[in-house]
Protein backbone atom coordinates (compact mmCIF):
# COMPACT_ATOMS: atom_id res chain seq x y z
CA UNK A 1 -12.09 -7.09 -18.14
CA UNK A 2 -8.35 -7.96 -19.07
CA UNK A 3 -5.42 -7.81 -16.33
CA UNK A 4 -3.88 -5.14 -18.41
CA UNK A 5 -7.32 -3.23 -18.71
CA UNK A 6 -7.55 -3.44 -15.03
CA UNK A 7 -3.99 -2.12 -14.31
CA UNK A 8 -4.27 0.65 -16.78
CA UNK A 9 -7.63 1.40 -14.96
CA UNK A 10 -5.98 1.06 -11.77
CA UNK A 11 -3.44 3.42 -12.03
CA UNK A 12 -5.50 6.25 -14.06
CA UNK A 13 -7.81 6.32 -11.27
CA UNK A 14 -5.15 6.28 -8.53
CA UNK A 15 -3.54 8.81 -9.73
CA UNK A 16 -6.72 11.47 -10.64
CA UNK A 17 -7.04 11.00 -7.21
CA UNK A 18 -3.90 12.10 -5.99
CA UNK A 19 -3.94 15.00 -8.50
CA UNK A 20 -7.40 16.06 -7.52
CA UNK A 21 -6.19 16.04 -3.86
CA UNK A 22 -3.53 18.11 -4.41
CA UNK A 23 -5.20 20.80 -6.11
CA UNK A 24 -8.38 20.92 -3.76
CA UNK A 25 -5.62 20.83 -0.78
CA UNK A 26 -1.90 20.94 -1.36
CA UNK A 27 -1.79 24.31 -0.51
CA UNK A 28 1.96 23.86 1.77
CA UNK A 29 0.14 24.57 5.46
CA UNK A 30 1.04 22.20 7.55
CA UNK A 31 -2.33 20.26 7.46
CA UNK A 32 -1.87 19.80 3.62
CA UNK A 33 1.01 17.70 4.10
CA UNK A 34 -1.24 15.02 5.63
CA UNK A 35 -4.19 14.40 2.87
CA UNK A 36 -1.43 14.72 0.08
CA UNK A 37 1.55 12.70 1.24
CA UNK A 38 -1.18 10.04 2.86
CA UNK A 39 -2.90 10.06 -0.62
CA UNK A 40 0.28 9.12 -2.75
CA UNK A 41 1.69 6.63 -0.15
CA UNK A 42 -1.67 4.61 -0.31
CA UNK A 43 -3.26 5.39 -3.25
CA UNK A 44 -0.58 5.70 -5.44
CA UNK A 45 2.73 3.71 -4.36
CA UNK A 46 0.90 1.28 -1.88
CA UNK A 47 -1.51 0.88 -4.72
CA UNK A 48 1.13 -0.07 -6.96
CA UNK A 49 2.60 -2.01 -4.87
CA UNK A 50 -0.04 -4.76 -4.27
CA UNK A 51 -0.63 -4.37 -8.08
CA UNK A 52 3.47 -5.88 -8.09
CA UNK A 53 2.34 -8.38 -5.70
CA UNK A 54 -0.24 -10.06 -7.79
CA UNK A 55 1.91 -9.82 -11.06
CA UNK A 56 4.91 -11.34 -9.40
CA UNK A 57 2.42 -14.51 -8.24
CA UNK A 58 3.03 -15.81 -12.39
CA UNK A 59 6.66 -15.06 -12.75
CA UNK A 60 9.62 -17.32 -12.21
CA UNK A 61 13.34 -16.79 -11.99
CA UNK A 62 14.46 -13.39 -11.96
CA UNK A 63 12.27 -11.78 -12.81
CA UNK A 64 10.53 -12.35 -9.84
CA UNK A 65 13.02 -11.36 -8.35
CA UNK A 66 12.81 -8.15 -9.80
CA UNK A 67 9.51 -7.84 -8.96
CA UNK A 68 9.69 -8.27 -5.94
CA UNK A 69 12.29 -5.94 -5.12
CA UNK A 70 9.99 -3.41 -6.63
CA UNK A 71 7.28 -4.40 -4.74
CA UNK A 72 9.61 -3.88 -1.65
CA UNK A 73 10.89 -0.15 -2.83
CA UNK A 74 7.46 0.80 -3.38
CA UNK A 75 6.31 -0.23 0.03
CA UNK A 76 9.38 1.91 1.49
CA UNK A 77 8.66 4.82 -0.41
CA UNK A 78 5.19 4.53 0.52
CA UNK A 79 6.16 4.19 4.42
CA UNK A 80 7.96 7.05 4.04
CA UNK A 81 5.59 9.38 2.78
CA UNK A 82 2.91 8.38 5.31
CA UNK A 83 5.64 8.54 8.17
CA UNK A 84 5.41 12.66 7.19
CA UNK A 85 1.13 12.94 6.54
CA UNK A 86 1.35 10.99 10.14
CA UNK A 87 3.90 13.52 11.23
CA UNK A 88 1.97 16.82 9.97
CA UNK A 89 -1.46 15.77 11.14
CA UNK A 90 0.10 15.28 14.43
CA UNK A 91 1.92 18.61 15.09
CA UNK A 92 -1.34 20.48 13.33
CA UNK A 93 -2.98 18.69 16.34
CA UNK A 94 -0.50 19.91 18.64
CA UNK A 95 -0.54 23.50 17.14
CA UNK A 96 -4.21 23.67 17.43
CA UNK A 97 -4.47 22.57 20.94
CA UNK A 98 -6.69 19.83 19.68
CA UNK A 99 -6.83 16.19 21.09
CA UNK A 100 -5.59 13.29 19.12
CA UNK A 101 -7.24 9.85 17.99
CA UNK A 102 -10.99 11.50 18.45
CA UNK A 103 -12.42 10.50 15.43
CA UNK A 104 -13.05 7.25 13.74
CA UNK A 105 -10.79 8.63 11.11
CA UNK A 106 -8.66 9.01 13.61
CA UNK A 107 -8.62 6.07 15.29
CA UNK A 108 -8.51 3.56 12.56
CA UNK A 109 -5.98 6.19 10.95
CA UNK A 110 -3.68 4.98 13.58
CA UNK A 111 -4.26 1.18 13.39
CA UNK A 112 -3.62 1.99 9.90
CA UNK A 113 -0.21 3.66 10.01
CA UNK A 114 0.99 1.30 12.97
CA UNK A 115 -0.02 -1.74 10.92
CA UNK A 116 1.69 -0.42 7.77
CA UNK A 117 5.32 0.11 9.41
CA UNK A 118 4.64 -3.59 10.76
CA UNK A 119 3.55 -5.09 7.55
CA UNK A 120 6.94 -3.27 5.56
CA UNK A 121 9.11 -4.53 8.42
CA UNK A 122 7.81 -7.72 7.71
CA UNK A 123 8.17 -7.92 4.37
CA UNK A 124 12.00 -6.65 5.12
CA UNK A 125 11.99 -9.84 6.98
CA UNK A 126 10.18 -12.30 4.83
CA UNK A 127 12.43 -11.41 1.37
CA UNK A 128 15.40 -13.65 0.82
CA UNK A 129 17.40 -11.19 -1.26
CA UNK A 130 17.34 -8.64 2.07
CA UNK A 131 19.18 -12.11 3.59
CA UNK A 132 17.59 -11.09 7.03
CA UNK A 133 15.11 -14.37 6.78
CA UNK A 134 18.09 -16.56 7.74
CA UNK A 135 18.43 -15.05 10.91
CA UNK A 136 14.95 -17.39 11.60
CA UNK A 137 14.74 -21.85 11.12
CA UNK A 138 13.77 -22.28 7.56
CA UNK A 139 10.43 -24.23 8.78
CA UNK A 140 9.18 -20.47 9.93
CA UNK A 141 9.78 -18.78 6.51
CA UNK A 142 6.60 -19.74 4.78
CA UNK A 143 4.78 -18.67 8.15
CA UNK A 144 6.24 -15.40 7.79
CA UNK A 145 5.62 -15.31 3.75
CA UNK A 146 1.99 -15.99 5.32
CA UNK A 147 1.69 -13.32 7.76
CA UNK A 148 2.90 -10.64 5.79
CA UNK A 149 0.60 -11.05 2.57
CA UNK A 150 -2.33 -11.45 5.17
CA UNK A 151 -1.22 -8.10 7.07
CA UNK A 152 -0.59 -6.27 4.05
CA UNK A 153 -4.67 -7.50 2.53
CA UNK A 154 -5.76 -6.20 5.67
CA UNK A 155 -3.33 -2.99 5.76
CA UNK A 156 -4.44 -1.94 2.57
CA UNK A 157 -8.24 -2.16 2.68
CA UNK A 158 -8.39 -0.69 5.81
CA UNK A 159 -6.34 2.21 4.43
CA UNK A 160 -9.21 2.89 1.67
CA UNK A 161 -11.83 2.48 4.40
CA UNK A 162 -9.92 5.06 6.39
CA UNK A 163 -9.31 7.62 3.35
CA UNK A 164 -13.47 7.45 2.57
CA UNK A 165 -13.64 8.58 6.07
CA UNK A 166 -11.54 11.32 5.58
CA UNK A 167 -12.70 12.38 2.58
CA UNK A 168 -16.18 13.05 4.40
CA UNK A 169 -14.83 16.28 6.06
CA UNK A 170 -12.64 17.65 4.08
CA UNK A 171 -14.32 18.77 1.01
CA UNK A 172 -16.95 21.67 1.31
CA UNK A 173 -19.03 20.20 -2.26
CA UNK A 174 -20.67 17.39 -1.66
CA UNK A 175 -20.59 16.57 -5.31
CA UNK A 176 -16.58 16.26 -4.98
CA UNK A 177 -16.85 14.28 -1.70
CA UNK A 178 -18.59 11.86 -3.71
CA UNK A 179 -16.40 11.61 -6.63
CA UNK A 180 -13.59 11.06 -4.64
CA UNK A 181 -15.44 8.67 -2.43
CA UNK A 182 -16.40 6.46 -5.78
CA UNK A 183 -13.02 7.04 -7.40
CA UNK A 184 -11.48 5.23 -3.91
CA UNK A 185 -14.09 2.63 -4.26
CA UNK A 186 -13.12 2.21 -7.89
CA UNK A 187 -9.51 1.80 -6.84
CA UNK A 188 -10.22 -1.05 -4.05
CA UNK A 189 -12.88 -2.45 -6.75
CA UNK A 190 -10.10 -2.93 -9.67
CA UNK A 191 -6.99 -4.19 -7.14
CA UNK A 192 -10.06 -6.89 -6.11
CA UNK A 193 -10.36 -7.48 -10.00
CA UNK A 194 -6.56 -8.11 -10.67
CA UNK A 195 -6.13 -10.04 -7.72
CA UNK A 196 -8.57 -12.58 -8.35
CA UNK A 197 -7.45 -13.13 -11.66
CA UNK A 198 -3.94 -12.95 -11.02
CA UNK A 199 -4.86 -15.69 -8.37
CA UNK A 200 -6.43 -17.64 -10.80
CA UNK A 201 -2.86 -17.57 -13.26
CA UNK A 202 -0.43 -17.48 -9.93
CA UNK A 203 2.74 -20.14 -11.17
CA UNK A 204 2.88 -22.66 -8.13
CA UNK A 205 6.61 -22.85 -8.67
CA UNK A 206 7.65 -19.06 -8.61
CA UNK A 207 8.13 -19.34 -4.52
CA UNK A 208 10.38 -22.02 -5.20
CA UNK A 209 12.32 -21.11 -8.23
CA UNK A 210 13.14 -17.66 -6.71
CA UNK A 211 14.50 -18.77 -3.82
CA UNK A 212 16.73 -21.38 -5.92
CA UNK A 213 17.84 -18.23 -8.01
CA UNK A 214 19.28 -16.34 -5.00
CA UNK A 215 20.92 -19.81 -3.48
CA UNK A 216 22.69 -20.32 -6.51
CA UNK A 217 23.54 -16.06 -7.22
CA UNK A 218 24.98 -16.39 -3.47
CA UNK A 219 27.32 -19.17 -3.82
């Protein structure tokens, strides 16, 4: 299967899914807000936003650049919508006198959102156009580069592994549970896809020609 194939794939299936979720539960109570806004932030714009990651491994100059400043508003956007589905599962909690962090979903839910703040933060940090790299010695940027693709692999996947546990309790038809369990799998399945043959066509010198790009835009 082609990149393009894959990405058109990708995003078809990512965003059934959000639709899908929004019809079965966007209905504006206050638990709504959490399935919905978590399902775009991951599944659509975090989704995306790895996609931008891969593609921006075989560009140079700026438009890498570009790329990865989308990859970075993406992430943000994302961030924010699952800073409100965190928010709004929370206060339901609260409302319903029930106890937090219970369930597996909940649990990992929470090493999920915690990781993801970390892993935008970082890549806040780690971009060279933000300018707040410099603020570390030069021989620590690549570790940083380093840390935040590895946090944001792991972010991610967990993220899918926590929406399939979600989606066991919160559809009645077990036929829909297991669409929307397969169409998750699909998604993790095709980002998998593109990023091993992105990997495969990454340009060695992108790193490096970006960051001369913004040394010469900033003199």
């Amino acid at each position: 299967m082609k990149v393009e194939t894959s990405t058109m794939a990708l995003r078809a299936t990512s965003v059934a899914f959000v639709v899908v979720i929004a019809y079965y539960l966007g209905d504006y109570s206050l638990f709504s807000w959490h399935p919905v806004c978590m399902s775009v932030g991951y599944m659509a714009l975090m989704t995306e936003a790895v996609r931008t990651a891969v593609a921006f491994r075989t560009t140079t100059g700026e438009e890498r650049v570009r790329q990865i400043t989308k990859h970075m508003v993406l992430n943000l956007c994302a961030l924010a919508l699952i800073v409100v589905g965190f928010s709004a599962i929370y206060k339901n909690k609260i409302r319903l006198g029930k106890s937090h962090f219970m369930s597996w979903h909940g649990k990992l839910g929470l090493t999920v959102f915690i990781s993801s703040i970390l892993v935008v933060l970082g890549g806040l940090l780690s971009f060279k156009k933000v300018g707040l790299i410099h603020m570390f010695p030069e021989k620590k940027h690549a570790t940083m580069k380093r840390i935040h693709r590895i946090g944001g692999v792991f972010t991610y996947f967990l993220s899918i592994f926590v929406i399939e546990l979600g989606l066991m309790s919160v559809f009645a038809s077990k036929v829909t549970q297991v669409l929307m369990q397969t169409g998750v799998g699909a998604v993790a399945l095709l980002i998998l896809v593109i990023s091993l043959k992105g990997e495969g066509n990454a340009s060695k010198g992108g790193a490096k020609e970006e960051d001369a790009l913004l040394i010469s835009t900033q003199r």
